[in-house]
PDB file of N, CA and C in Angstrom:
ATOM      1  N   UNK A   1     -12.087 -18.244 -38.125  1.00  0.00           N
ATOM      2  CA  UNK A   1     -12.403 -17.943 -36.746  1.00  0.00           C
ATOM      3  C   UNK A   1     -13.844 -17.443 -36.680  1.00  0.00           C
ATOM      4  N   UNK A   2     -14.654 -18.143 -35.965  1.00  0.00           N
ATOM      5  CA  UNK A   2     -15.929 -17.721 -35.803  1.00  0.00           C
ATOM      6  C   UNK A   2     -16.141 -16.349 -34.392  1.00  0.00           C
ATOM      7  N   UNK A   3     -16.658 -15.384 -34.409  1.00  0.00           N
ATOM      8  CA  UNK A   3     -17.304 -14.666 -33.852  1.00  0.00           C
ATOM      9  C   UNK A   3     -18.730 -14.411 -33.433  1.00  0.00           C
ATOM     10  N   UNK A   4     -18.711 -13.944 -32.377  1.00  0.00           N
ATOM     11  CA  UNK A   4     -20.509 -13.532 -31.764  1.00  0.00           C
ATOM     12  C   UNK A   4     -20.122 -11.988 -31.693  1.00  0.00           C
ATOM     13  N   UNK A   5     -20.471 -11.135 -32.429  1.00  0.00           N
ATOM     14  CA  UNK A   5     -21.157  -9.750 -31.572  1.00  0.00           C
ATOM     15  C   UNK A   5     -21.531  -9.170 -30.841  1.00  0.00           C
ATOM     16  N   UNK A   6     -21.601  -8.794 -29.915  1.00  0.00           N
ATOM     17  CA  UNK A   6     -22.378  -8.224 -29.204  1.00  0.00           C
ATOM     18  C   UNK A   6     -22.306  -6.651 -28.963  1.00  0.00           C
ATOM     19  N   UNK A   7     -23.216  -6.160 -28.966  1.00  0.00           N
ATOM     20  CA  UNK A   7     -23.787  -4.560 -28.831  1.00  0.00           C
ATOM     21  C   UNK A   7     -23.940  -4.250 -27.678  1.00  0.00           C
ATOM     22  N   UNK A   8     -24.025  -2.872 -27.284  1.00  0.00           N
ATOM     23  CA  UNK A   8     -24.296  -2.166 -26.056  1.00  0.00           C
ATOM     24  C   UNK A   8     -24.077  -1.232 -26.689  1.00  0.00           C
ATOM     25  N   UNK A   9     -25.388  -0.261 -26.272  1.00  0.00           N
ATOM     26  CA  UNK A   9     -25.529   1.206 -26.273  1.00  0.00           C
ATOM     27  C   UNK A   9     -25.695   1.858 -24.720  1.00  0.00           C
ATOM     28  N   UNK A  10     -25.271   2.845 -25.131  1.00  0.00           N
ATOM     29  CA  UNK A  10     -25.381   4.425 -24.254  1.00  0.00           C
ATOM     30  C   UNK A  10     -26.138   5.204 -24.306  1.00  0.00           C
ATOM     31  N   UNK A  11     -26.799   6.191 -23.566  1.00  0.00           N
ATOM     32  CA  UNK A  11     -27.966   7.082 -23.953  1.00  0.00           C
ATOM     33  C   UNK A  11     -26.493   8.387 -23.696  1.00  0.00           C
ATOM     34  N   UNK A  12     -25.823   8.764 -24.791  1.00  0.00           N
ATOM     35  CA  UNK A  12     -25.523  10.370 -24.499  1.00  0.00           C
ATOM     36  C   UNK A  12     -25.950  11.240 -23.787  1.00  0.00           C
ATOM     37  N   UNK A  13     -27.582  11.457 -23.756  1.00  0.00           N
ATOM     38  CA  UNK A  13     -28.081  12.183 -23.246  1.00  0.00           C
ATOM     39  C   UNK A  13     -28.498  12.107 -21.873  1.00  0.00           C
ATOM     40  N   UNK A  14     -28.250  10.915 -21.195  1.00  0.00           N
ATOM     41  CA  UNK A  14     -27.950  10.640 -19.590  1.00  0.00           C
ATOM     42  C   UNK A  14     -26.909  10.858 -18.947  1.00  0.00           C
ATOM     43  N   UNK A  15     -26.134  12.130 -18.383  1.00  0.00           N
ATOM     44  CA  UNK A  15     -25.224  12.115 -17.624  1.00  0.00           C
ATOM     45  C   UNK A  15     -24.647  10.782 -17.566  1.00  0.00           C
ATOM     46  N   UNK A  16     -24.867   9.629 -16.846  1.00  0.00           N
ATOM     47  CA  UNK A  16     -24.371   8.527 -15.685  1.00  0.00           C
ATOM     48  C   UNK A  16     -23.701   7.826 -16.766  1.00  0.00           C
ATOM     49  N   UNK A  17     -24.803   7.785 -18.478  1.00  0.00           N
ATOM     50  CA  UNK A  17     -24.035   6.861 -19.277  1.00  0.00           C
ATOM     51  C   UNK A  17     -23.144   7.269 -19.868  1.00  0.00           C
ATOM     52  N   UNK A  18     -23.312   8.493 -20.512  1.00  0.00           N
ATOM     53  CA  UNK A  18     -22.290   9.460 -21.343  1.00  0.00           C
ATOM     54  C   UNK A  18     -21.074   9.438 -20.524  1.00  0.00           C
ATOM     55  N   UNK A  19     -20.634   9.270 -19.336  1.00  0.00           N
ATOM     56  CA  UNK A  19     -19.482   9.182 -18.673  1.00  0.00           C
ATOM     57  C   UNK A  19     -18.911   8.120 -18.572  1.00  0.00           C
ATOM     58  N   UNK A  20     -19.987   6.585 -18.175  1.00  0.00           N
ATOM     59  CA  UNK A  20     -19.367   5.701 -18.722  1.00  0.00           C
ATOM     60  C   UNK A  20     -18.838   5.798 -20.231  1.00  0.00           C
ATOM     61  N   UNK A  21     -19.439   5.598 -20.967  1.00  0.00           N
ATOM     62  CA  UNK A  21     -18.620   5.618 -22.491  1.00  0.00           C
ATOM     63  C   UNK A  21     -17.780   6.330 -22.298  1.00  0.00           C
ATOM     64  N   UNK A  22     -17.578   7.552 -21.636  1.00  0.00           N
ATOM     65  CA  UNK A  22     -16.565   8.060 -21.989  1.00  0.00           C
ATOM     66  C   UNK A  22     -14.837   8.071 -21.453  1.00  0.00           C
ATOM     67  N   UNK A  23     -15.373   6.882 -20.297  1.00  0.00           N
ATOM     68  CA  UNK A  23     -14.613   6.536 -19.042  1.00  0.00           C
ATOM     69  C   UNK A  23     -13.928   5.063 -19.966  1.00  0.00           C
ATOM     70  N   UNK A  24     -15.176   4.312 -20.939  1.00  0.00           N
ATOM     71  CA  UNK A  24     -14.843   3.144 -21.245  1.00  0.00           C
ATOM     72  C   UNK A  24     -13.621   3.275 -22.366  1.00  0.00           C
ATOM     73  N   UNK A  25     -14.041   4.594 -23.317  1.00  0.00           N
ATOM     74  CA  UNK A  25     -13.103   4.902 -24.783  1.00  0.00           C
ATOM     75  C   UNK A  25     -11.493   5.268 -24.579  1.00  0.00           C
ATOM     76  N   UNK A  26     -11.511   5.778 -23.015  1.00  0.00           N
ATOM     77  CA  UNK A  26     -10.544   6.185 -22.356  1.00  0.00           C
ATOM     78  C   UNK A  26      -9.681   4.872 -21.986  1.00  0.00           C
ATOM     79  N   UNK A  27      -9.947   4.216 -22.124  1.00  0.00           N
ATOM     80  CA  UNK A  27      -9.174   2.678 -22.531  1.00  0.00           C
ATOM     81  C   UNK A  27      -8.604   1.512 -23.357  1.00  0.00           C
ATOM     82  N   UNK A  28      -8.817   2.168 -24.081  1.00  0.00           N
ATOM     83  CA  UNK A  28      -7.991   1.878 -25.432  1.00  0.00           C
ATOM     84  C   UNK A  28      -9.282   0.782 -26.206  1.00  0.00           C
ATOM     85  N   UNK A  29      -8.777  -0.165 -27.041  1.00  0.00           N
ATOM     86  CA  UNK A  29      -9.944  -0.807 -27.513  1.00  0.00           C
ATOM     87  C   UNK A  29     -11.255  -1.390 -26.955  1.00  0.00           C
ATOM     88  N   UNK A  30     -12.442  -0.555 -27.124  1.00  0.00           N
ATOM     89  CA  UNK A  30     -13.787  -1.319 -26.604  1.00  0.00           C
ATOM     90  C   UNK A  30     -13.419  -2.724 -26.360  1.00  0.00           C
ATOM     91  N   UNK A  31     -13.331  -3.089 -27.180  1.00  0.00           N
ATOM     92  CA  UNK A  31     -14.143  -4.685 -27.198  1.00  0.00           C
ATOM     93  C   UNK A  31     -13.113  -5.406 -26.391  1.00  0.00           C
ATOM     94  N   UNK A  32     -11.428  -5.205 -26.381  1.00  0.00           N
ATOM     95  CA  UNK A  32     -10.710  -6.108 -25.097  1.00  0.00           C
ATOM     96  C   UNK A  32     -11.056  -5.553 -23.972  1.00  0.00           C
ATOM     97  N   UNK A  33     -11.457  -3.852 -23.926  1.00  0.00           N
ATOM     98  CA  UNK A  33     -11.311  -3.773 -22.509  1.00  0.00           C
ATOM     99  C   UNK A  33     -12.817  -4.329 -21.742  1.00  0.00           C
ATOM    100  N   UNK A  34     -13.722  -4.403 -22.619  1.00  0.00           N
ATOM    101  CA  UNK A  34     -15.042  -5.362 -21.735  1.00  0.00           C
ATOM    102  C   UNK A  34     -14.309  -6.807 -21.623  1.00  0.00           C
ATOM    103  N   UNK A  35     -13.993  -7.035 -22.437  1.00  0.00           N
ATOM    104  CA  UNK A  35     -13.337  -8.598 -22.353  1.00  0.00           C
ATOM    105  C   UNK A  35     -12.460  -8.310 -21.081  1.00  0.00           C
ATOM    106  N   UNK A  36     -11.970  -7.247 -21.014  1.00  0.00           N
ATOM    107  CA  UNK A  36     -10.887  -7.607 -19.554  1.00  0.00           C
ATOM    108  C   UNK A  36     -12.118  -7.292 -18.031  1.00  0.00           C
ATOM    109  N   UNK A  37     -12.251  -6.761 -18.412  1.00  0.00           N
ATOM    110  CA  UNK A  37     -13.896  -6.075 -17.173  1.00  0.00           C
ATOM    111  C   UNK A  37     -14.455  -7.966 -16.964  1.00  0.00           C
ATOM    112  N   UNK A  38     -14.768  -8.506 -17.880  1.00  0.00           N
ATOM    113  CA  UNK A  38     -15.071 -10.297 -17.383  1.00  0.00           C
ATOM    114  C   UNK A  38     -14.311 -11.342 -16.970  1.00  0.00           C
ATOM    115  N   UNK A  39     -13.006 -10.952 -17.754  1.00  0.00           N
ATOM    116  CA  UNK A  39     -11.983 -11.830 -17.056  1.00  0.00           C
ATOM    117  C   UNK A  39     -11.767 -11.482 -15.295  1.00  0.00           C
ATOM    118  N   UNK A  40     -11.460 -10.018 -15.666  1.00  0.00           N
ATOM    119  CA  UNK A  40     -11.096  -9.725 -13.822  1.00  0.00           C
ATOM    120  C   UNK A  40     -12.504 -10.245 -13.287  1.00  0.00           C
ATOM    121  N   UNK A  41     -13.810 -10.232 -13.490  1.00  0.00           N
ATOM    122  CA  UNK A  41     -15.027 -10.693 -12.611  1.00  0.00           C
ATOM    123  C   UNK A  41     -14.840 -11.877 -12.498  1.00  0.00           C
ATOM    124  N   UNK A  42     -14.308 -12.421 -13.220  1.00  0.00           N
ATOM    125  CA  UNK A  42     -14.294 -13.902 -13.337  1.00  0.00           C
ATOM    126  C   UNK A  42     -13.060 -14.678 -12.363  1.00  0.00           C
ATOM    127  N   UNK A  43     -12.039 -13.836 -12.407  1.00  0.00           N
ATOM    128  CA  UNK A  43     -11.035 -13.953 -11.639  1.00  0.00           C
ATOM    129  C   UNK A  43     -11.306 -13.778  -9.986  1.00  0.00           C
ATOM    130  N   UNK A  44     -12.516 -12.774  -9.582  1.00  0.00           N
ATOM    131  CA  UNK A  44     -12.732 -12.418  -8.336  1.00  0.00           C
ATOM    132  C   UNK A  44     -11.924 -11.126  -8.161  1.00  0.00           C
ATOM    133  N   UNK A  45     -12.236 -10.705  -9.059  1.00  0.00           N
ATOM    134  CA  UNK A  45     -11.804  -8.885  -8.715  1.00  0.00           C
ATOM    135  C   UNK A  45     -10.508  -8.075  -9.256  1.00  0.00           C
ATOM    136  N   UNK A  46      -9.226  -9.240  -9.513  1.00  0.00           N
ATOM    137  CA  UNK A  46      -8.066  -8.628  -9.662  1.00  0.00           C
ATOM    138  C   UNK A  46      -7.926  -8.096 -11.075  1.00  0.00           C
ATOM    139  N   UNK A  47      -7.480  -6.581 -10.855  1.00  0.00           N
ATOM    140  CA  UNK A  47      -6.864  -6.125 -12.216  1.00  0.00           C
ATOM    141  C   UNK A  47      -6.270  -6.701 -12.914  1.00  0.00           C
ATOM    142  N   UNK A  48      -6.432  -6.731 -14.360  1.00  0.00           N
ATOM    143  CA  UNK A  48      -6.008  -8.190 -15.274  1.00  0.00           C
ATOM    144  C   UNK A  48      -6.152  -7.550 -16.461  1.00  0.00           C
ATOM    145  N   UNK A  49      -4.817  -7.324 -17.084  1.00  0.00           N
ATOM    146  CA  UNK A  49      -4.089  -6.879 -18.596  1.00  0.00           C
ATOM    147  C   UNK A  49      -2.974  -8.189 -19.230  1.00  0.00           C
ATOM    148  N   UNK A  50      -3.695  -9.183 -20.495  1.00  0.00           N
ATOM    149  CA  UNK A  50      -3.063  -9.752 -20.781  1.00  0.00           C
ATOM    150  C   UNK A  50      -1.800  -9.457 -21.322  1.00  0.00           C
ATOM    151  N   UNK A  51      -0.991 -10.076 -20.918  1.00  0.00           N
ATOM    152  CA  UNK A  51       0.413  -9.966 -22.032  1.00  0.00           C
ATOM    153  C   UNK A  51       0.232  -9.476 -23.210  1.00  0.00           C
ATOM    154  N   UNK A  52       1.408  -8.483 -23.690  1.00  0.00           N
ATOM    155  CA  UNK A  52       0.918  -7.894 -25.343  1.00  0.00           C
ATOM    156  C   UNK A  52      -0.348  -7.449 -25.955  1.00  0.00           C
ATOM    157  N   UNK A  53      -0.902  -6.781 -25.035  1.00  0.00           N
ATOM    158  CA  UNK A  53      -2.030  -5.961 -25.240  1.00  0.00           C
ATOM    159  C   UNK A  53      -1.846  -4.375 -25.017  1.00  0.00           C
ATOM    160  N   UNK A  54      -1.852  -4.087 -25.519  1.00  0.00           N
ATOM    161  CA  UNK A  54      -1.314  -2.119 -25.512  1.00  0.00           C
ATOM    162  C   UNK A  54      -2.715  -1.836 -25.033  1.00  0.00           C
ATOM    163  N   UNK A  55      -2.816  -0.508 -24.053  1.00  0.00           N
ATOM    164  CA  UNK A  55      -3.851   0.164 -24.103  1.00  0.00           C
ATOM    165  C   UNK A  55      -4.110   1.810 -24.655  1.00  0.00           C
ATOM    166  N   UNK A  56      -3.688   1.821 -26.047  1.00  0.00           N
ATOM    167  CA  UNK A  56      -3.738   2.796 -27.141  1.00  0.00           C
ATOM    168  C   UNK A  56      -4.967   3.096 -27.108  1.00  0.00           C
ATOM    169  N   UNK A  57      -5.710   4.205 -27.027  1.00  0.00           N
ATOM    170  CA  UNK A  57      -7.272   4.627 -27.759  1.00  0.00           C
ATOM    171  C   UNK A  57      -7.066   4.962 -28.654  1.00  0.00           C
ATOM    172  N   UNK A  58      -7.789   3.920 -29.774  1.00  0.00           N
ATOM    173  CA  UNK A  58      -8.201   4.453 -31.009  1.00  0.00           C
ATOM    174  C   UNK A  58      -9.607   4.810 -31.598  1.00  0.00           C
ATOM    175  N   UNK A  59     -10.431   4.877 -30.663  1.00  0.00           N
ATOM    176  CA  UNK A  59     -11.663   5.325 -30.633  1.00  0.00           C
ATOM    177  C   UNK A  59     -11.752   7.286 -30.239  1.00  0.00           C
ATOM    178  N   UNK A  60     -12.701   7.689 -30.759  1.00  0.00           N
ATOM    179  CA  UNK A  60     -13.201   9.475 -30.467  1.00  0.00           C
ATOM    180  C   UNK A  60     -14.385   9.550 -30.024  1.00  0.00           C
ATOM    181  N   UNK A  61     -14.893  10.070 -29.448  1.00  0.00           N
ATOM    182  CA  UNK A  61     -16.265  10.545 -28.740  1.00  0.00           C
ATOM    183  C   UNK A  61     -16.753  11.672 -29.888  1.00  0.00           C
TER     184      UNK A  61
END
């Protein structure tokens, strides 16, 4: 299975971002929940949790 990466940082030290991240970790795995943030855009707005996807955080601030 091939993969692309992609990165995004936060400045901690900006209020506006430090809350995002901390709003984002509060959702269980990074990387599906941006993946779900494009599907719903992509969809035209609707909240959208695939089948058999838990939203466990296993990430810490």
């Amino acid at each position: 299975m091939k993969r692309i990466p992609k990165g995004v940082s936060f400045n901690i030290d900006d209020p506006f971002e430090s809350k995002l991240l901390e709003f984002a970790l509060e959702h269980g795995t990074f990387s599906k929940y941006v993946k779900r943030l494009i599907q719903r855009d992509m969809e035209g707005g609707k909240e959208t949790v695939p089948k058999g996807y838990a939203t466990t955080t296993i990430w810490t601030v």
